[in-house]
PDB file of N, CA and C in Angstrom:
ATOM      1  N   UNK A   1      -9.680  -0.910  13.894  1.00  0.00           N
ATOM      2  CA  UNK A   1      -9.312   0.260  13.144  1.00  0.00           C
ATOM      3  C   UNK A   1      -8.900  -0.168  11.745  1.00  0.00           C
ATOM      4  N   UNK A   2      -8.950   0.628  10.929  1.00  0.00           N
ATOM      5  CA  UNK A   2      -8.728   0.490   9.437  1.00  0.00           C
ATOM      6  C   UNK A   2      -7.970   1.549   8.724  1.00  0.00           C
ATOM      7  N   UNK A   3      -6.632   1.247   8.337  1.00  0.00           N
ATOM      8  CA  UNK A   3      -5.791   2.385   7.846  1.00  0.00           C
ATOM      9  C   UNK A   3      -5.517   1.978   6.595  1.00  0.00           C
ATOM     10  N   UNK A   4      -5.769   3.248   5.800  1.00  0.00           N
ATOM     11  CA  UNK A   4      -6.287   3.150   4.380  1.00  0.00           C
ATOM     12  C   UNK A   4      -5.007   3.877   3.616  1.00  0.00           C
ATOM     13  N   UNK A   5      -4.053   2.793   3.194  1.00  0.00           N
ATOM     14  CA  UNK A   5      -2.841   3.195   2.088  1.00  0.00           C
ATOM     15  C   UNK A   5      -3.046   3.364   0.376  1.00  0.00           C
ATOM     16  N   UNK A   6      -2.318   4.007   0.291  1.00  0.00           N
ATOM     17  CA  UNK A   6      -2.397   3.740  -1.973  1.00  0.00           C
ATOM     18  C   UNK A   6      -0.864   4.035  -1.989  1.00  0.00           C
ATOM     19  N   UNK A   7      -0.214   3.133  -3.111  1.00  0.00           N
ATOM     20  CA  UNK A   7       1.238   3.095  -3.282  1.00  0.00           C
ATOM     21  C   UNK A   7       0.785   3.902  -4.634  1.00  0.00           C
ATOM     22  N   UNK A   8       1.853   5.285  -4.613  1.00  0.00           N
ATOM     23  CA  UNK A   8       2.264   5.316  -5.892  1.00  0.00           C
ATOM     24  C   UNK A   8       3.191   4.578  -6.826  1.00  0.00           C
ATOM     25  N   UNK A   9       2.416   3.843  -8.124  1.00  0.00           N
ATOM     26  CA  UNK A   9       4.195   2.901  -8.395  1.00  0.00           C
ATOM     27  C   UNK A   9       4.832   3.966  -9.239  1.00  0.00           C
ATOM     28  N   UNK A  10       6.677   3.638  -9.387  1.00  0.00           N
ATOM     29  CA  UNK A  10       7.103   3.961  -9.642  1.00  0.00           C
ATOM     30  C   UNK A  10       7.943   2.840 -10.276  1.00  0.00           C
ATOM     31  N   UNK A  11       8.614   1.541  -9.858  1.00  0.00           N
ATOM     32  CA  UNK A  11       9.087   0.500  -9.860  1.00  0.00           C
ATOM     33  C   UNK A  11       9.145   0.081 -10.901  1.00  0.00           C
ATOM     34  N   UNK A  12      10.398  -0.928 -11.064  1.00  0.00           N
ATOM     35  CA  UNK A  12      10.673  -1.031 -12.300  1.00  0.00           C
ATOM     36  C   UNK A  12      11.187  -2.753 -12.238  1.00  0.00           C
ATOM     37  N   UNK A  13      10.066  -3.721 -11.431  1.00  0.00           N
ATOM     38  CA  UNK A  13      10.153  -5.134 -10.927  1.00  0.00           C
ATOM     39  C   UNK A  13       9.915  -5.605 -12.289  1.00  0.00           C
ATOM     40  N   UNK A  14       8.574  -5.494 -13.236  1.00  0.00           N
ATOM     41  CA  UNK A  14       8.546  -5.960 -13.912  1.00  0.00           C
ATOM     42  C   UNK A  14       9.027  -6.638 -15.448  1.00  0.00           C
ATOM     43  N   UNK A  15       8.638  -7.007 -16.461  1.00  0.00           N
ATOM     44  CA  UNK A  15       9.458  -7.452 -17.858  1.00  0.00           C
ATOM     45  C   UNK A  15       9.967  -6.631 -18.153  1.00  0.00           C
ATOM     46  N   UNK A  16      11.304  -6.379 -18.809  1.00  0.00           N
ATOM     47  CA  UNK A  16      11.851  -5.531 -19.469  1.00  0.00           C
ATOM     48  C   UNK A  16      11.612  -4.030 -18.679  1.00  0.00           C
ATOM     49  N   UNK A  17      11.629  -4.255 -17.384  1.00  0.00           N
ATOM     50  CA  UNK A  17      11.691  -2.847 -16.605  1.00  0.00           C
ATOM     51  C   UNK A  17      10.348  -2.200 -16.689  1.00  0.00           C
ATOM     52  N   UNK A  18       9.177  -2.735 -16.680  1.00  0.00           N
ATOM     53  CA  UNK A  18       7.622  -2.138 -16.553  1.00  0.00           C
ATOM     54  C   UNK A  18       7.615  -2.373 -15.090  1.00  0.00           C
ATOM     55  N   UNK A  19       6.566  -1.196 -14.857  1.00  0.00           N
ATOM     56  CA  UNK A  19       6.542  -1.351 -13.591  1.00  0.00           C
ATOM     57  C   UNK A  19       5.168  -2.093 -12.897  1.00  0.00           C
ATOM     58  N   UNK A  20       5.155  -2.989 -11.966  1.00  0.00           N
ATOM     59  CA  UNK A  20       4.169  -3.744 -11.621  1.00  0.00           C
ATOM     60  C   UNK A  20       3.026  -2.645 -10.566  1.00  0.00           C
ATOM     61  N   UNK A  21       1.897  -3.344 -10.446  1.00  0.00           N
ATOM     62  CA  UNK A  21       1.130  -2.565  -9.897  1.00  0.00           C
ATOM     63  C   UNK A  21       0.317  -3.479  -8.485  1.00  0.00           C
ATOM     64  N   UNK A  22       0.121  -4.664  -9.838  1.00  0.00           N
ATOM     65  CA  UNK A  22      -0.388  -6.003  -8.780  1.00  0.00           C
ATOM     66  C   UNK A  22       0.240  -7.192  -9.201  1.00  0.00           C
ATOM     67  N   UNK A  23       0.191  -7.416  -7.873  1.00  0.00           N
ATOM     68  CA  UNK A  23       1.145  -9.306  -8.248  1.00  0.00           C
ATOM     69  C   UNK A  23      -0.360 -10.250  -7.753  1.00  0.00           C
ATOM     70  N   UNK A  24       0.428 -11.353  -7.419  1.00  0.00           N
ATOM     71  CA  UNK A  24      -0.514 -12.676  -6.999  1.00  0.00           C
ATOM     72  C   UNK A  24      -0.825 -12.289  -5.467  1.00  0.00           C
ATOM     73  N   UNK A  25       0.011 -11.618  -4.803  1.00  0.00           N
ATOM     74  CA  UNK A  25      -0.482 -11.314  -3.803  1.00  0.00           C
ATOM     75  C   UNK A  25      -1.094 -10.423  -3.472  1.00  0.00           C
ATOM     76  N   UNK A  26      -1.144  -9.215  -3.891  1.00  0.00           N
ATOM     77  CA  UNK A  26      -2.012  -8.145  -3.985  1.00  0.00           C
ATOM     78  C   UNK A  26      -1.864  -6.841  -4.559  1.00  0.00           C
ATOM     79  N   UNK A  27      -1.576  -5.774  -3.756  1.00  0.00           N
ATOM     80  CA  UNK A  27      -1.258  -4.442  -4.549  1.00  0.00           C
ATOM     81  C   UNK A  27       0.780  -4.800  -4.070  1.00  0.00           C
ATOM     82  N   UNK A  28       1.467  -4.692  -5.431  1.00  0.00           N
ATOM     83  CA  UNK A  28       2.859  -4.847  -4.942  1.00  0.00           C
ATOM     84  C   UNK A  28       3.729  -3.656  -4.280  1.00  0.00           C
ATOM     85  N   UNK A  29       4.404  -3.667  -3.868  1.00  0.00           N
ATOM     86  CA  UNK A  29       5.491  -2.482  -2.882  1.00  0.00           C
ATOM     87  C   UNK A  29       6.252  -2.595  -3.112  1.00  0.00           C
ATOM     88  N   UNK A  30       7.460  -1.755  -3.694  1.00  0.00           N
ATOM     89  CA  UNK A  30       9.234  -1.993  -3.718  1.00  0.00           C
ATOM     90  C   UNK A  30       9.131  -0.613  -3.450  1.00  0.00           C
ATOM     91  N   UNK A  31       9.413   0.508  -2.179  1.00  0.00           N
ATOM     92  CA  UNK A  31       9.699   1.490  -2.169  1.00  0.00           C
ATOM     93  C   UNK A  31      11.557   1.315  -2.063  1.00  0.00           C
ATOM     94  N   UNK A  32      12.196   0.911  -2.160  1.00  0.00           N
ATOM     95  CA  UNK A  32      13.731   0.843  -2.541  1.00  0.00           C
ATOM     96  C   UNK A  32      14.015   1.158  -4.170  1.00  0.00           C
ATOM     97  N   UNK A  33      12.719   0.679  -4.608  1.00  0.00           N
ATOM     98  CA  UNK A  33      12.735   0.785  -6.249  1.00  0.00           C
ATOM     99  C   UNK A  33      11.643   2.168  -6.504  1.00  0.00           C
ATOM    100  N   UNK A  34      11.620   3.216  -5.724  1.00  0.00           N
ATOM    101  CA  UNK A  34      10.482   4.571  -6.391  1.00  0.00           C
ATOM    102  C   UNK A  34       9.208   4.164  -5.777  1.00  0.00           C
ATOM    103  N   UNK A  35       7.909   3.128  -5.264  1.00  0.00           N
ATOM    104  CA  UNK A  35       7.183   3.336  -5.334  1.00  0.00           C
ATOM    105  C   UNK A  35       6.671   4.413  -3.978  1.00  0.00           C
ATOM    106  N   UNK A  36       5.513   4.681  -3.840  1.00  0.00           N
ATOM    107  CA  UNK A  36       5.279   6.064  -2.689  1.00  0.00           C
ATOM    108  C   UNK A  36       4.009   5.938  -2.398  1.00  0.00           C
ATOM    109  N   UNK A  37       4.369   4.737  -0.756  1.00  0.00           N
ATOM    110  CA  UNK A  37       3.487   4.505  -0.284  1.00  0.00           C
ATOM    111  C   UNK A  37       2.338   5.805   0.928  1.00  0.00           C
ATOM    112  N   UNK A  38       1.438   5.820   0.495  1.00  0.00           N
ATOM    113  CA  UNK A  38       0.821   7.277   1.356  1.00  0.00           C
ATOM    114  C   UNK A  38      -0.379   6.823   2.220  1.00  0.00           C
ATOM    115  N   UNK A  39      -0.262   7.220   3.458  1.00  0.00           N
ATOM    116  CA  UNK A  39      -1.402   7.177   4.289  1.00  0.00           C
ATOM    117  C   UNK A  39      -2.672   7.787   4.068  1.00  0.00           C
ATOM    118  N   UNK A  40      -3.848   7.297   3.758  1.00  0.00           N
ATOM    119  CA  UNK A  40      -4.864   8.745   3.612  1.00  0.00           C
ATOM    120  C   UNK A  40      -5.480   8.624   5.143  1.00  0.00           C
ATOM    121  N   UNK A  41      -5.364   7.980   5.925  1.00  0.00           N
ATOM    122  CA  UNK A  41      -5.981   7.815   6.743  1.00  0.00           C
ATOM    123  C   UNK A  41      -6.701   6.581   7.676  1.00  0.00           C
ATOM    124  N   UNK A  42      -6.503   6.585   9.325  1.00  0.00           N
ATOM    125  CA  UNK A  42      -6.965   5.715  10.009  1.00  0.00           C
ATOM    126  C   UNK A  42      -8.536   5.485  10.323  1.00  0.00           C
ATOM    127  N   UNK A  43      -9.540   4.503   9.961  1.00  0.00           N
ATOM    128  CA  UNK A  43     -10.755   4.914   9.834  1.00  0.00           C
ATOM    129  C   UNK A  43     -11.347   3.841  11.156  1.00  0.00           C
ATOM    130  N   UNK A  44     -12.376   4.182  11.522  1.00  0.00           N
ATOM    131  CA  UNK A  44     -13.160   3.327  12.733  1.00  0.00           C
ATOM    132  C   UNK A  44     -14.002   2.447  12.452  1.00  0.00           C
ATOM    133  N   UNK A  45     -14.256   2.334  10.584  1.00  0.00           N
ATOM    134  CA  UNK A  45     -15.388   1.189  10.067  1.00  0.00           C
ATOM    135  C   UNK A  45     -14.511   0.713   8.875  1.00  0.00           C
ATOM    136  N   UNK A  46     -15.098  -0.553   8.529  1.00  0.00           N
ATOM    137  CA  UNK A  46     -14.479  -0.502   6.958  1.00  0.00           C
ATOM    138  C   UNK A  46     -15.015   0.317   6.024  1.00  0.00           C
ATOM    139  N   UNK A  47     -16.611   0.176   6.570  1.00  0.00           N
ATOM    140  CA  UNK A  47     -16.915   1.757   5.877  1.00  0.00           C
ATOM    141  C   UNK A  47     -16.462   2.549   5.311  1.00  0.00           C
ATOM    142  N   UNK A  48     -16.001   3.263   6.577  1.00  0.00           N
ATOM    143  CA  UNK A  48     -15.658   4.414   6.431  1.00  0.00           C
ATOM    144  C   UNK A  48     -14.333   4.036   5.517  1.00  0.00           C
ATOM    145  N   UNK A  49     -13.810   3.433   5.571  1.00  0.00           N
ATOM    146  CA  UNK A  49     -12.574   4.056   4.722  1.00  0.00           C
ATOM    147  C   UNK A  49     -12.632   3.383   3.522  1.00  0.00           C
ATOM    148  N   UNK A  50     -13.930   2.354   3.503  1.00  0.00           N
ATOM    149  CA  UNK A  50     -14.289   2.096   1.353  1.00  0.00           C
ATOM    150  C   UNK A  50     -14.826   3.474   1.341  1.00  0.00           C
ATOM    151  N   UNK A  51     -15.534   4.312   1.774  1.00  0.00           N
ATOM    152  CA  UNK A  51     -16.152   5.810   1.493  1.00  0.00           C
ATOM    153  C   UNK A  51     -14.816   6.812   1.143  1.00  0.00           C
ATOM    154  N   UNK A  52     -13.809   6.661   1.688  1.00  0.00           N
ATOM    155  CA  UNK A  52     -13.076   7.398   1.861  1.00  0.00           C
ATOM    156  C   UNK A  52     -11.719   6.761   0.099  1.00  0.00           C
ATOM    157  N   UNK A  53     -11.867   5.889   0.234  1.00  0.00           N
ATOM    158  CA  UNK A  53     -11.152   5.210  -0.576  1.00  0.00           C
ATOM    159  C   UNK A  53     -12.035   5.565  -1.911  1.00  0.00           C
ATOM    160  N   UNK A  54     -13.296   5.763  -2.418  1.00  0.00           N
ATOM    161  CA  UNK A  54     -14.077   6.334  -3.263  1.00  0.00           C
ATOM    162  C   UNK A  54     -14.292   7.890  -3.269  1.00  0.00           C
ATOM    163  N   UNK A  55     -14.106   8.497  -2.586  1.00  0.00           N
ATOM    164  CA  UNK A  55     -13.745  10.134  -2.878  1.00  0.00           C
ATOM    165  C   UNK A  55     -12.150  10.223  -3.216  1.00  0.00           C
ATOM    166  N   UNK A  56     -11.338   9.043  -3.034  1.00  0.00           N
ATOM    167  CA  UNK A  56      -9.825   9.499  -3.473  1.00  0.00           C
ATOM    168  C   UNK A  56      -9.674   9.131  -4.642  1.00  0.00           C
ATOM    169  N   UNK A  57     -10.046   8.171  -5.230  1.00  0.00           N
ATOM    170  CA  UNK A  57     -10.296   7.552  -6.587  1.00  0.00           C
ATOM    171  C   UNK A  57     -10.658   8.700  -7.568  1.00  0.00           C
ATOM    172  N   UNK A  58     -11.116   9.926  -7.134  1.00  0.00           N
ATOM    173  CA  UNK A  58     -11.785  10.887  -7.996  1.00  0.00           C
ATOM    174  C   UNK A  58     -10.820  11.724  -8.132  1.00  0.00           C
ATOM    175  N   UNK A  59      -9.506  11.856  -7.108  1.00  0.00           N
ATOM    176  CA  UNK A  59      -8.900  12.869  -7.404  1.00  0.00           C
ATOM    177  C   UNK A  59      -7.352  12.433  -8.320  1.00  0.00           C
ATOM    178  N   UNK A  60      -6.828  13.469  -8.317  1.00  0.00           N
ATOM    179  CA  UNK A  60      -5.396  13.024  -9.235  1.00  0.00           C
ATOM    180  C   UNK A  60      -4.609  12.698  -8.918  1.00  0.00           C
ATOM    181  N   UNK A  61      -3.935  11.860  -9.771  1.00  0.00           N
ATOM    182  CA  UNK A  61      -2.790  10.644  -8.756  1.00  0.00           C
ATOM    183  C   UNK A  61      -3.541   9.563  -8.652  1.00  0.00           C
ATOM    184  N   UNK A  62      -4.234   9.351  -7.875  1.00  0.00           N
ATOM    185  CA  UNK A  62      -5.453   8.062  -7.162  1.00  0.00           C
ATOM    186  C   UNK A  62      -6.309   7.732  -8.381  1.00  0.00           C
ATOM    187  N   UNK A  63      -6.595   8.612  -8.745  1.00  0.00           N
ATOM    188  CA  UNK A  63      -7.261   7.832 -10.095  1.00  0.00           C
ATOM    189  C   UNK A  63      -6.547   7.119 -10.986  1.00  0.00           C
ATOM    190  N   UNK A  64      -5.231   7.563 -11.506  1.00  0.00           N
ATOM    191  CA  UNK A  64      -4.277   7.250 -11.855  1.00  0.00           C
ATOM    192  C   UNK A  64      -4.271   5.341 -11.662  1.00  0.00           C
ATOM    193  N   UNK A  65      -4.227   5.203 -10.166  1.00  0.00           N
ATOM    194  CA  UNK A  65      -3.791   3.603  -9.776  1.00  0.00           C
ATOM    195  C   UNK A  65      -5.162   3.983  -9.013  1.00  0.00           C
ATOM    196  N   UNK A  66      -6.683   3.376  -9.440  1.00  0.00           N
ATOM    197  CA  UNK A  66      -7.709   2.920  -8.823  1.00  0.00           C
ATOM    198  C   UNK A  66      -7.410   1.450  -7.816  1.00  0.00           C
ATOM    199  N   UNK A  67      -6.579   0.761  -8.518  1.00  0.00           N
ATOM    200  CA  UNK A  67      -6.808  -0.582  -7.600  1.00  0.00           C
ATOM    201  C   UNK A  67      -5.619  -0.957  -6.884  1.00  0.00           C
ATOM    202  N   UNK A  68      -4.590   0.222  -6.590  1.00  0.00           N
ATOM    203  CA  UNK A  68      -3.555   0.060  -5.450  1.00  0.00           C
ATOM    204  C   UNK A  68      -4.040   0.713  -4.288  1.00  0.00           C
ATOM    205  N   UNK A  69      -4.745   0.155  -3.698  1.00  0.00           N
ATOM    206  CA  UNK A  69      -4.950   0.942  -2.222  1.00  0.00           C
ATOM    207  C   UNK A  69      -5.437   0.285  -1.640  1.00  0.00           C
ATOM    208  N   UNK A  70      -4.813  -0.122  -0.345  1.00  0.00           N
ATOM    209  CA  UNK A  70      -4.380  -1.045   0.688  1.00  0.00           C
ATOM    210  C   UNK A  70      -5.726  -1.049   1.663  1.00  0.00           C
ATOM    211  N   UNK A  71      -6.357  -1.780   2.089  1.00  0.00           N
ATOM    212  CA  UNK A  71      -7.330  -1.742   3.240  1.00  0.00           C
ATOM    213  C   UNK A  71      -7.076  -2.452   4.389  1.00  0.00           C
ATOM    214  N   UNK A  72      -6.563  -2.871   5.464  1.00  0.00           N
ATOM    215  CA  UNK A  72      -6.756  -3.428   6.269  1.00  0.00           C
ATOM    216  C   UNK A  72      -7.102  -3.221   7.726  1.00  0.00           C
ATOM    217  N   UNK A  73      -7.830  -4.707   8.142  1.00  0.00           N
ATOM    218  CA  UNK A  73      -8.314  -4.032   9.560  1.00  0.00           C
ATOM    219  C   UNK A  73      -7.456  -4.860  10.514  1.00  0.00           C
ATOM    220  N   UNK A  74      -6.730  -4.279  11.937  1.00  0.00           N
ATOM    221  CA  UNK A  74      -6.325  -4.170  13.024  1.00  0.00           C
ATOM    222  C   UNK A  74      -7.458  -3.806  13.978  1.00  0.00           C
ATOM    223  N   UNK A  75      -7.199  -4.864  15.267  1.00  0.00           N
ATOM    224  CA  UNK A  75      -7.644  -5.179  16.050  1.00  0.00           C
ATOM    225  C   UNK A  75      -6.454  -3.897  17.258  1.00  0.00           C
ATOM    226  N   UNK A  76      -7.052  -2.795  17.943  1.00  0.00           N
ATOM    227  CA  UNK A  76      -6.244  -2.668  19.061  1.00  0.00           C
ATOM    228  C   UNK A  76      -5.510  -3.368  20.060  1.00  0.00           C
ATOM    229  N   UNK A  77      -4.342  -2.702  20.621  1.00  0.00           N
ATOM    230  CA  UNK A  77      -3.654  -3.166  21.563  1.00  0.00           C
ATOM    231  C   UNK A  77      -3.410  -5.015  21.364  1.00  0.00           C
ATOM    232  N   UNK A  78      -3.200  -5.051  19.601  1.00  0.00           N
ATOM    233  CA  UNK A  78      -2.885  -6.375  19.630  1.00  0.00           C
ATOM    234  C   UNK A  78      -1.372  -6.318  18.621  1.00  0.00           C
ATOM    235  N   UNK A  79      -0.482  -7.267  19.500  1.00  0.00           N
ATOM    236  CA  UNK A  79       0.811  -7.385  18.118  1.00  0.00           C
ATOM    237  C   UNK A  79       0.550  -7.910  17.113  1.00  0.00           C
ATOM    238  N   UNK A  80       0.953  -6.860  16.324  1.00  0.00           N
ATOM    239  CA  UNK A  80       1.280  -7.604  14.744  1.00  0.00           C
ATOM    240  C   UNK A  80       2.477  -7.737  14.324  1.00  0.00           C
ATOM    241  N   UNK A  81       3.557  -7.997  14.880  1.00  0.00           N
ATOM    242  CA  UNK A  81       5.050  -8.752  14.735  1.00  0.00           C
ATOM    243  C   UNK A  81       5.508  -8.809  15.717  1.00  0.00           C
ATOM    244  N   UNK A  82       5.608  -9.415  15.822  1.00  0.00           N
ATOM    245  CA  UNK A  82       5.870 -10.601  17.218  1.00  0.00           C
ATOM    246  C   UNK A  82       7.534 -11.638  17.192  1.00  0.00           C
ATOM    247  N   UNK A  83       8.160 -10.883  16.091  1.00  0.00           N
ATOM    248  CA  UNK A  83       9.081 -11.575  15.923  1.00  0.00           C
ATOM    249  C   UNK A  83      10.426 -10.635  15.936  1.00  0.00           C
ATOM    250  N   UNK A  84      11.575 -10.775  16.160  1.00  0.00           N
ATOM    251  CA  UNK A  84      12.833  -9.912  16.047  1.00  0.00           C
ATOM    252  C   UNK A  84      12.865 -10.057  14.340  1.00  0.00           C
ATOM    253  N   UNK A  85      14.242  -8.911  13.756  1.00  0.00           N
ATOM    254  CA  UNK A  85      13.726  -8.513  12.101  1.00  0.00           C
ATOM    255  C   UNK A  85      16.181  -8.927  12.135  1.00  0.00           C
ATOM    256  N   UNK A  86      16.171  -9.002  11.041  1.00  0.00           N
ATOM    257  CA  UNK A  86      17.902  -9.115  10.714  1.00  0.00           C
ATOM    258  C   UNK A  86      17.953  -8.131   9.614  1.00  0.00           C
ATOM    259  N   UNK A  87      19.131  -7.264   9.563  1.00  0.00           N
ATOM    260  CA  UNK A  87      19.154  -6.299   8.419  1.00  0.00           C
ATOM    261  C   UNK A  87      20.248  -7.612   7.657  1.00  0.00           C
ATOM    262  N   UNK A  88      20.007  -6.328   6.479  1.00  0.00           N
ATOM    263  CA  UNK A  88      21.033  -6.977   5.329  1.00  0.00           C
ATOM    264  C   UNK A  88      21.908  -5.975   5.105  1.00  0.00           C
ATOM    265  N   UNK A  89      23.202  -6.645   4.961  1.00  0.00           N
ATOM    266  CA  UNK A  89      23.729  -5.107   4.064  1.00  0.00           C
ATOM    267  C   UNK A  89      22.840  -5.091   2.849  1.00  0.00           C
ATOM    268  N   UNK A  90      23.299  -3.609   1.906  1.00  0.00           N
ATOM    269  CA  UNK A  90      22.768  -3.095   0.952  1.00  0.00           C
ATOM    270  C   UNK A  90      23.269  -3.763  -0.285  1.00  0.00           C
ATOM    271  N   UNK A  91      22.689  -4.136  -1.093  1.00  0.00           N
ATOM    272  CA  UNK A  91      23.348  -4.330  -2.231  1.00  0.00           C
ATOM    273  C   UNK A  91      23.145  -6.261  -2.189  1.00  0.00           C
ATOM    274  N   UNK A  92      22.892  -6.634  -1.348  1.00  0.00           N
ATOM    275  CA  UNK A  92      22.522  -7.987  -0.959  1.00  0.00           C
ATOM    276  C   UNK A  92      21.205  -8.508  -1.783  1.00  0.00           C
TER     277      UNK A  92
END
């Protein structure tokens, strides 16, 4: 399966408070800092959701950030964290 995200940025990680869009690792995320990550949808090909990822590009907002939108594929009924998580306090 393939579930197809786009972050709106909002964030304010970068120089002098610009907000980043892409880092070295890929499309960046700080929703603690504004950005607004959105589902468009779970797809059954990669296909399908580069097709789907090219009719959103056309509309508003999404055009806006063409190259924040997340693709990845998952394998069913398989873990993808496999590990226990530790909070932080806030402000940490």
């Amino acid at each position: 399966m393939y579930p197809l995200w786009h972050v709106g940025h909002q964030n304010e990680a970068g120089d002098n408070d610009s907000t980043v869009h892409v880092d070295q690792d890929g499309v960046f995320i700080d929703e603690q800092d504004g950005d607004d990550v959105k589902l468009l949808g779970i797809y059954s090909t990669r296909e399908r959701a580069e097709e789907r990822m090219k009719r959103a590009r056309l509309l508003p907002g999404f055009r806006d950030e063409p190259e924040c939108f997340l693709l990845d594929g998952y394998e069913l009924d398989e873990d993808t964290w496999v590990e226990g998580f530790v909070r932080t306090p806030a402000g940490d």
